[in-house]
C-alpha atoms as a PDB file:
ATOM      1  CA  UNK A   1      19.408  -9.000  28.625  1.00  0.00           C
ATOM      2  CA  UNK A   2      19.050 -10.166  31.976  1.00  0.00           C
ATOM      3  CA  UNK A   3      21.611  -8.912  34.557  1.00  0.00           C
ATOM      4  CA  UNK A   4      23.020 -11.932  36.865  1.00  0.00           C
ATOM      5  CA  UNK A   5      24.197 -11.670  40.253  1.00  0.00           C
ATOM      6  CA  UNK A   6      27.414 -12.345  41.541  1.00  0.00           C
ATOM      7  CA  UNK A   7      26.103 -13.576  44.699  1.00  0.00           C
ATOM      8  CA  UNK A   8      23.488 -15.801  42.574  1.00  0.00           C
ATOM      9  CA  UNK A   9      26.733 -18.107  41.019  1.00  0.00           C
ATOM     10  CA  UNK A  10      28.149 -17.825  44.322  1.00  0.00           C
ATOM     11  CA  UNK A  11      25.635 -20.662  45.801  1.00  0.00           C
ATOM     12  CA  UNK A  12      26.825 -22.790  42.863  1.00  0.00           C
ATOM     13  CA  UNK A  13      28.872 -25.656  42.931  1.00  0.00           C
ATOM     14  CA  UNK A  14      32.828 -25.443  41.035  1.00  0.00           C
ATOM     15  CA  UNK A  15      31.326 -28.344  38.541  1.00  0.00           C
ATOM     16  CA  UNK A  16      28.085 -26.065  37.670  1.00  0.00           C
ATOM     17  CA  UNK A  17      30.442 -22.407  37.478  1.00  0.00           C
ATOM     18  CA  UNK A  18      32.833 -24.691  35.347  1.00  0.00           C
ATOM     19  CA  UNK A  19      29.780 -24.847  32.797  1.00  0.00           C
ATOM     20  CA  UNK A  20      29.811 -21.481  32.503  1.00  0.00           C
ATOM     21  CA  UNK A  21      33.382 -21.086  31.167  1.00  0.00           C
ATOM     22  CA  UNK A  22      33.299 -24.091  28.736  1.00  0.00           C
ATOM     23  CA  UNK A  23      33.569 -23.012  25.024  1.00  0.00           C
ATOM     24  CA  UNK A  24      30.351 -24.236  24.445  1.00  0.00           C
ATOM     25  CA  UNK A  25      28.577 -21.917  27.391  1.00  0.00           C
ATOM     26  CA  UNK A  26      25.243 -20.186  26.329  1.00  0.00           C
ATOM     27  CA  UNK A  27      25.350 -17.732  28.809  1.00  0.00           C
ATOM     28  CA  UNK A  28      25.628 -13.848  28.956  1.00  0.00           C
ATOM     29  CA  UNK A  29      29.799 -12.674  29.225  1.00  0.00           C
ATOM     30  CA  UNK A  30      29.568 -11.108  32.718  1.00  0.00           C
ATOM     31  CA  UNK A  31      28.085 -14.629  33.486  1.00  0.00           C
ATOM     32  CA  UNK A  32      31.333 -15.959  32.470  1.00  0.00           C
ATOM     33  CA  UNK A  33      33.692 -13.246  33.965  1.00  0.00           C
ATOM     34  CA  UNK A  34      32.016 -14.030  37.406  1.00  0.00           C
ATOM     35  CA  UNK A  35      32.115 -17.802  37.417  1.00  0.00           C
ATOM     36  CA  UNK A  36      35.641 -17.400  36.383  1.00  0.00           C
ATOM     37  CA  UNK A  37      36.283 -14.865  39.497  1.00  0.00           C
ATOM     38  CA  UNK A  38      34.480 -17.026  41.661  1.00  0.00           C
ATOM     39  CA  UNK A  39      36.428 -20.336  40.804  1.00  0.00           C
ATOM     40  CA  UNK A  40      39.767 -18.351  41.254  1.00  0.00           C
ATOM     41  CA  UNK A  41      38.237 -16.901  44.383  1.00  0.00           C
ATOM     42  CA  UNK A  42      38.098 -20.810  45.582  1.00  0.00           C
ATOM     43  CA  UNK A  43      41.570 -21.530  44.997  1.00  0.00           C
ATOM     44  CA  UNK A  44      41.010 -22.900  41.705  1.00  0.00           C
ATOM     45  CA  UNK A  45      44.351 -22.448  39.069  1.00  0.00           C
ATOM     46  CA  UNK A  46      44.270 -21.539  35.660  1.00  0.00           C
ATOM     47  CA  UNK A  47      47.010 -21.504  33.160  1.00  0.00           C
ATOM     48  CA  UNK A  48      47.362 -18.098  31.187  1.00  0.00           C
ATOM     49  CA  UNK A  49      46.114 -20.172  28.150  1.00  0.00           C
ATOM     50  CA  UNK A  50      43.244 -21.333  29.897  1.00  0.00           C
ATOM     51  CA  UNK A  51      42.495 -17.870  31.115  1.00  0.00           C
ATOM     52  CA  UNK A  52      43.021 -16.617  27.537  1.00  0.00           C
ATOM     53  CA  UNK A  53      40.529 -18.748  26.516  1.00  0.00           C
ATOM     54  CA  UNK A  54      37.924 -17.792  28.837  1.00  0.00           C
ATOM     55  CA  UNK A  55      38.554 -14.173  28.299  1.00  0.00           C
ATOM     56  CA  UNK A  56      38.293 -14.731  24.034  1.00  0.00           C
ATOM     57  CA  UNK A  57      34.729 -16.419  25.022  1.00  0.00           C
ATOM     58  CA  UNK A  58      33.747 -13.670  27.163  1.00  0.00           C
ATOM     59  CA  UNK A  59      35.102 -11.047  24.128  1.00  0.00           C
ATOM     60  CA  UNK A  60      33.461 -13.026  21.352  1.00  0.00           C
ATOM     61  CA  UNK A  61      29.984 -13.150  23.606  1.00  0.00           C
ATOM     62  CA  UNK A  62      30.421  -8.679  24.258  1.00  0.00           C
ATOM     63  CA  UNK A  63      30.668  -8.862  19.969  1.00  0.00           C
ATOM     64  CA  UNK A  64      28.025 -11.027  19.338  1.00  0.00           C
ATOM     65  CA  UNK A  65      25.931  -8.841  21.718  1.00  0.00           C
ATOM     66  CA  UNK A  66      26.771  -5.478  19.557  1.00  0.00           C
ATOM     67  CA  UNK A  67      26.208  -7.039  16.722  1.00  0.00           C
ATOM     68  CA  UNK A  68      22.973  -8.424  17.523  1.00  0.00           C
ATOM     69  CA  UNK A  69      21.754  -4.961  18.719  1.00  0.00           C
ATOM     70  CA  UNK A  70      23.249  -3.186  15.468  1.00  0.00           C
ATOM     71  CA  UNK A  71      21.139  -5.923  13.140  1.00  0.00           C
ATOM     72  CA  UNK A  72      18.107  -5.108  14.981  1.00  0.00           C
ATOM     73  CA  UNK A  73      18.629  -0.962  14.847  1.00  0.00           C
ATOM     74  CA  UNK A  74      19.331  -1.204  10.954  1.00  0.00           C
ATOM     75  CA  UNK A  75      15.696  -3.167  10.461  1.00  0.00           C
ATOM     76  CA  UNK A  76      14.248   0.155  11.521  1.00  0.00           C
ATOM     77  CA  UNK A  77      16.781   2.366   9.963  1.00  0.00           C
ATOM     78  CA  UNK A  78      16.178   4.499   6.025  1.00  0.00           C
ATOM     79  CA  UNK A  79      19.125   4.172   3.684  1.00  0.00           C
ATOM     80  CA  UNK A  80      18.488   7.153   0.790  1.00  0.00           C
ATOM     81  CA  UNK A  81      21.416   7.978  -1.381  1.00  0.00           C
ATOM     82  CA  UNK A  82      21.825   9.768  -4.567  1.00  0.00           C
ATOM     83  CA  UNK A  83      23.084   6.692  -6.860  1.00  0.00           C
ATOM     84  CA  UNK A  84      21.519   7.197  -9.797  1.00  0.00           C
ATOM     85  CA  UNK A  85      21.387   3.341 -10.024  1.00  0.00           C
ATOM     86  CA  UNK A  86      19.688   2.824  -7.001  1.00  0.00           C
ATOM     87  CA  UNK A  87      15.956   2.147  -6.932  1.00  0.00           C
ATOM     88  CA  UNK A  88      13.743   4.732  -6.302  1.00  0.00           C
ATOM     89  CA  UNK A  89      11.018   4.188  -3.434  1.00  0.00           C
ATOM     90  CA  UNK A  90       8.538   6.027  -0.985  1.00  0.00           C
ATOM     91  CA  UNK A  91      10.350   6.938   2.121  1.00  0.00           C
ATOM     92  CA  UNK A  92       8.547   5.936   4.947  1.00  0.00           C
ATOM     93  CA  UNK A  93       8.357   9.420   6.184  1.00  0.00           C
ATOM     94  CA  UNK A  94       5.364  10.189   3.450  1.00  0.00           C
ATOM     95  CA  UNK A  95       4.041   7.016   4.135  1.00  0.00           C
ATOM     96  CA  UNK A  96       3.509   7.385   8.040  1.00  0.00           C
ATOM     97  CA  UNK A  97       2.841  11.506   7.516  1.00  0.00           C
ATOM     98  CA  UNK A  98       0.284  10.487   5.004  1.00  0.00           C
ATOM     99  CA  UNK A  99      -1.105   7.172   6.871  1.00  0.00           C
ATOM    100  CA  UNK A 100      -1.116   9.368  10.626  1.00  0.00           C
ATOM    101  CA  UNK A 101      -3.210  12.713   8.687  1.00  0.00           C
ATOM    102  CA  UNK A 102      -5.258  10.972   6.001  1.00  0.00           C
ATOM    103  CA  UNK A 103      -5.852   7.151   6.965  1.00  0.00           C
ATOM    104  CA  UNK A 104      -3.801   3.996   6.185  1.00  0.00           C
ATOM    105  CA  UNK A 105      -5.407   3.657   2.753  1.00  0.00           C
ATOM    106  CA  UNK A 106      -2.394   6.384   0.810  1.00  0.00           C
ATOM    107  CA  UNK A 107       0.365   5.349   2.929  1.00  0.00           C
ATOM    108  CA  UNK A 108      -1.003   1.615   1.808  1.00  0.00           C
ATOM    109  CA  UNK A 109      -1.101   2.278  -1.491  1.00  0.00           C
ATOM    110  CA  UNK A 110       2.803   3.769  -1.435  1.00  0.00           C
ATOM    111  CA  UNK A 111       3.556   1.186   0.593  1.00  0.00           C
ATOM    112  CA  UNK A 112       2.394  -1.530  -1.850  1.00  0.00           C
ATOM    113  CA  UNK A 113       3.950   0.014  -4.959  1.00  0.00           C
ATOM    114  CA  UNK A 114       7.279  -0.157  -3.232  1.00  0.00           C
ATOM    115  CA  UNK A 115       6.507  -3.602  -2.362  1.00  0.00           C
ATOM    116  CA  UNK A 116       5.951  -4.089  -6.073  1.00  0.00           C
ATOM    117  CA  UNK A 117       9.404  -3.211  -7.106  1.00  0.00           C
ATOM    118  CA  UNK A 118      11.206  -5.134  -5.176  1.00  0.00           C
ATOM    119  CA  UNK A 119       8.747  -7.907  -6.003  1.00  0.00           C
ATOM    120  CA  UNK A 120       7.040  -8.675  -2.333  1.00  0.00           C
ATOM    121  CA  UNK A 121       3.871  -9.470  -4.013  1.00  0.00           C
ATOM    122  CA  UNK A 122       2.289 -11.681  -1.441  1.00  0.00           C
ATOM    123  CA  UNK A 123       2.923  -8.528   1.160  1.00  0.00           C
ATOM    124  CA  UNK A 124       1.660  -6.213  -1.355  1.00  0.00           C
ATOM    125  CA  UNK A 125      -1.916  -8.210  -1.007  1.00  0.00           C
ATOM    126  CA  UNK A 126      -1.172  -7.763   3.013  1.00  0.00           C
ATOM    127  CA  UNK A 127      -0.510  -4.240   2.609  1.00  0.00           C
ATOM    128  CA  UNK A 128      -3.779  -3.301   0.627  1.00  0.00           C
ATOM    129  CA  UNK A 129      -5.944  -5.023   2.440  1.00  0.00           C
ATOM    130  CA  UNK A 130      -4.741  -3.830   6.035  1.00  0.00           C
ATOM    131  CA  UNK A 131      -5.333  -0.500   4.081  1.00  0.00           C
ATOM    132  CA  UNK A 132      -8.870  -0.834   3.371  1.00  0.00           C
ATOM    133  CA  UNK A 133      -9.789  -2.895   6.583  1.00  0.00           C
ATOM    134  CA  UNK A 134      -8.058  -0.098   8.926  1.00  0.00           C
ATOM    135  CA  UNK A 135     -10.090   2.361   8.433  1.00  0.00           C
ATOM    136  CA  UNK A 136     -13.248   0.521   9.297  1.00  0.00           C
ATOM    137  CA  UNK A 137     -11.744  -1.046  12.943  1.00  0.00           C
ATOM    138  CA  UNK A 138     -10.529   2.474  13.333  1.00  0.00           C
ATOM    139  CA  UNK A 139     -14.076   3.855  12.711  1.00  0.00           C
ATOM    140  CA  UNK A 140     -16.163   0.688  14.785  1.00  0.00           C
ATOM    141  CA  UNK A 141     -13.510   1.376  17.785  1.00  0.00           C
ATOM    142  CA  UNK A 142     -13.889   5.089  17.982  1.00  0.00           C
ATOM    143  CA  UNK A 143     -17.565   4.117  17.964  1.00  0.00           C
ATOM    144  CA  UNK A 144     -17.517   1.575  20.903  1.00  0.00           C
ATOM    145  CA  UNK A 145     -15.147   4.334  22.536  1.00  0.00           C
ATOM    146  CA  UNK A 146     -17.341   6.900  22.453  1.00  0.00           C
ATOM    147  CA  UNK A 147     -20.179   5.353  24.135  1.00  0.00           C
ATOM    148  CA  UNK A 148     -18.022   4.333  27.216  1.00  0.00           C
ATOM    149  CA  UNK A 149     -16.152   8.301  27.203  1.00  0.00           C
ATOM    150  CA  UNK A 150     -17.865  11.175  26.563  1.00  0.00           C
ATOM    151  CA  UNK A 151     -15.077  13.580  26.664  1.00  0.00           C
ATOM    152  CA  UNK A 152     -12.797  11.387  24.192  1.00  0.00           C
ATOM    153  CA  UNK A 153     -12.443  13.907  22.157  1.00  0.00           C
ATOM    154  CA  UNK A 154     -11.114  17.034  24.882  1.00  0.00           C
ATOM    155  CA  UNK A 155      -7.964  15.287  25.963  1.00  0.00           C
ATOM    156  CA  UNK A 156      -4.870  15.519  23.364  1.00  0.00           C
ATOM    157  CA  UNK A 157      -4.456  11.541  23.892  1.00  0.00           C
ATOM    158  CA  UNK A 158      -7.710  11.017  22.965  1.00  0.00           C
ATOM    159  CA  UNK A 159      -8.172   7.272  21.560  1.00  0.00           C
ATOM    160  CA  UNK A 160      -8.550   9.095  18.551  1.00  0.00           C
ATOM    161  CA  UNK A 161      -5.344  10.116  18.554  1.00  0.00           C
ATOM    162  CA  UNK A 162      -3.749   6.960  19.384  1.00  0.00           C
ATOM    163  CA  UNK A 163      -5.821   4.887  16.896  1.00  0.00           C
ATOM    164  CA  UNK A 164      -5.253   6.903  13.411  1.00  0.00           C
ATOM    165  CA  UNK A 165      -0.800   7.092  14.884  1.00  0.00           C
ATOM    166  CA  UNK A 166      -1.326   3.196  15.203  1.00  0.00           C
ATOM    167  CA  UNK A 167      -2.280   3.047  11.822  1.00  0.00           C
ATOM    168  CA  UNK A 168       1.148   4.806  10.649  1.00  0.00           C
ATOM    169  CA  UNK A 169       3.177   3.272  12.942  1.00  0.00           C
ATOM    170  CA  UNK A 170       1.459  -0.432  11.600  1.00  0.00           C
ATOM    171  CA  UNK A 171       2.665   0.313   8.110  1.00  0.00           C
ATOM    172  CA  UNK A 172       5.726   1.599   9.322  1.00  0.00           C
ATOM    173  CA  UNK A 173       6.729  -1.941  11.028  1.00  0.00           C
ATOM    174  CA  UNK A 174       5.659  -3.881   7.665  1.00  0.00           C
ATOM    175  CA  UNK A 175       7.711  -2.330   5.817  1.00  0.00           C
ATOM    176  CA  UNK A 176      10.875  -2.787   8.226  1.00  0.00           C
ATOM    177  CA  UNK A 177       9.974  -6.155   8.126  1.00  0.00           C
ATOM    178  CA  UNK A 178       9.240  -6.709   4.284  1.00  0.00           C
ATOM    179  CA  UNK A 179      11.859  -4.444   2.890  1.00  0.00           C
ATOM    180  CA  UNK A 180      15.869  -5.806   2.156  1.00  0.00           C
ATOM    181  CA  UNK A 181      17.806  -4.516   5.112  1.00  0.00           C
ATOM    182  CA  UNK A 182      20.330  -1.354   4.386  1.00  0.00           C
ATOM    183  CA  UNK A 183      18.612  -1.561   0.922  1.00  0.00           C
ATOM    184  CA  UNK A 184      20.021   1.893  -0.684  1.00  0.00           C
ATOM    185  CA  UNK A 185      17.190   3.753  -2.401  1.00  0.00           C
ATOM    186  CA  UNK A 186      16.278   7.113  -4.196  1.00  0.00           C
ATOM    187  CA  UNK A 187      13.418   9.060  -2.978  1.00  0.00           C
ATOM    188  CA  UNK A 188      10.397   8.858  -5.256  1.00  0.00           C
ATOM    189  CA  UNK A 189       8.578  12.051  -6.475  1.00  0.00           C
ATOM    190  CA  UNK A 190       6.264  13.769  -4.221  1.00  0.00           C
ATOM    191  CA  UNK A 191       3.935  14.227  -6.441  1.00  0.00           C
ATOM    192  CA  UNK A 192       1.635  10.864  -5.873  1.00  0.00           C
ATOM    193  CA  UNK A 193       1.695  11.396  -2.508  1.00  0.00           C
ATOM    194  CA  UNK A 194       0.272  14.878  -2.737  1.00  0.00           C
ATOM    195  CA  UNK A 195      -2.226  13.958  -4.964  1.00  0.00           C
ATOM    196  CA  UNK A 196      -3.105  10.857  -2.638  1.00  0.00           C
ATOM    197  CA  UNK A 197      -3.185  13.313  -0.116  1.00  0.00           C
ATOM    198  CA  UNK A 198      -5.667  15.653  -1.978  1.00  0.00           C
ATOM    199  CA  UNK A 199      -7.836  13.541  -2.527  1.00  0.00           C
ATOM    200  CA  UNK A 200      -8.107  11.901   0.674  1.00  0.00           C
ATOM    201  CA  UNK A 201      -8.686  15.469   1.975  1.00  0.00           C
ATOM    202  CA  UNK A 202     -11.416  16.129  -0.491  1.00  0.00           C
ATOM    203  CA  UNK A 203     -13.079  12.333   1.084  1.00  0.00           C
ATOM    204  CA  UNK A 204     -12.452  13.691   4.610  1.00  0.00           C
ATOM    205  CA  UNK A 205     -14.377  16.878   3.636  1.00  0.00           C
ATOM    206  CA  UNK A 206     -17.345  14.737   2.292  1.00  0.00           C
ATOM    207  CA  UNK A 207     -16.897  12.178   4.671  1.00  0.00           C
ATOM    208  CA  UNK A 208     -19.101   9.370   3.462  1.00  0.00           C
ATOM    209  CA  UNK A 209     -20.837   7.840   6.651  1.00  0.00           C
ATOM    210  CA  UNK A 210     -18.401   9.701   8.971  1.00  0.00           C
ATOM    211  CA  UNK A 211     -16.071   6.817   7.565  1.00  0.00           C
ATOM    212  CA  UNK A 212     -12.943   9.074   7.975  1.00  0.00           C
ATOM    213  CA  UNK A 213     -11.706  10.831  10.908  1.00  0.00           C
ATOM    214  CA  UNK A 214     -10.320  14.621  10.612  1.00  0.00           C
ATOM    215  CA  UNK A 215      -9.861  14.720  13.669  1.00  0.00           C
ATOM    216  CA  UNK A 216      -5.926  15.439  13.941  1.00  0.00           C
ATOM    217  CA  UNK A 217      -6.529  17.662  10.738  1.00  0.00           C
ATOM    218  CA  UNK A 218      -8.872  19.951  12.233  1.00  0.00           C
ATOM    219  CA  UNK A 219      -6.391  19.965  15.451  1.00  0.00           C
ATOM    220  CA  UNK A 220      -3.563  21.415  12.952  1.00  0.00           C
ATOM    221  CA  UNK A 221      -5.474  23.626  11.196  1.00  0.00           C
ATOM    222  CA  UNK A 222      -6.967  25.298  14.911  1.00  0.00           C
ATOM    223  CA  UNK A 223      -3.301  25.081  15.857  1.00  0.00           C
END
């Protein structure tokens, strides 16, 4: 939100400030509050009902602000509860743990089968693929990387680093968008996501074609 000046409205004319506090003005409530200042400033009158007016526009304007702000927090926000009615779900904390250590493909996969129980089947598709395509940008940009850095790899925001959190922090923002907002949900077993994560470890360790990084793994295991 844009902050306005009061010396800005001050080189406008009473007809343009009077736009500002007409019921139908668009524009920000300290926008308002100053053209209304300014216009009394000029010797303009208002009635108290007039000024009531302006001052429920300006009040409604401050709400709709907050409220727009709290919509957009609660897209990002996790609602688990312990209803036994609720559905049950991957929390996106093992999806973004899993997608940041061992590749998108896991968190994709728990990503998807949430997707699938609430019936987002076209984003399921989405999900999978940008999965199984991830990996190989990650692995072509780390190549093209290299060539231009030598020393990628010595510096603790490597683009190594940067490229494999992306990945997380991709599935992370699908899902805020996909998923029902303040959709109340039970936390899924840990057990697929362990096993997802073994054997993602056991395709690190083999490392077909130096397809998948280890790179933050081997960082936490020397840590």
């Amino acid at each position: 939100m844009s902050m306005v000046k009061k010396s800005t409205l001050e080189k406008l004319s009473d007809q343009e400030l009077k736009k500002y506090i007409a019921p139908e003005s668009r524009f920000t409530p300290e926008a308002v509050q100053m053209a209304l200042e300014i216009l009394k400033e000029r010797g303009h009158q208002f009635s108290n009902q007039q000024e009531t007016l302006v001052q429920k526009i300006v009040q409604d304007k401050k709400e709709a602000e907050i409220a727009e702000a709290t919509e957009e927090n609660e897209i990002w926000e996790d609602y688990t509860t312990d209803d036994p009615n609720a559905i049950k779900l991957y929390p996106l904390a093992y999806i973004v743990v899993l997608s940041t250590l061992f590749g998108t493909i896991p968190g994709a996969l728990l990503l998807a089968l949430n997707f699938m129980k609430i019936k987002k089947y076209t984003s399921v598709i989405f999900v999978l693929l940008f999965g199984l395509i991830y990996p190989f940008v990650q692995y072509y940009l780390l190549g093209a990387i290299s060539t231009l850095n030598e020393n990628k790899m010595y510096s603790r925001y490597s683009p190594e680093t940067f490229i494999m959190i992306s990945g997380g922090l991709s599935l992370y923002i699908i899902s805020a968008l996909v998923m029902p907002k303040k959709l109340p949900y039970r936390a899924e077993s840990l057990l697929l996501p362990a096993l997802l994560a073994f054997a993602m470890a056991l395709l690190i360790y083999m490392n077909p074609q130096n397809l998948f990084s280890h790179y933050l793994l081997s960082k936490i295991i020397a840590f």
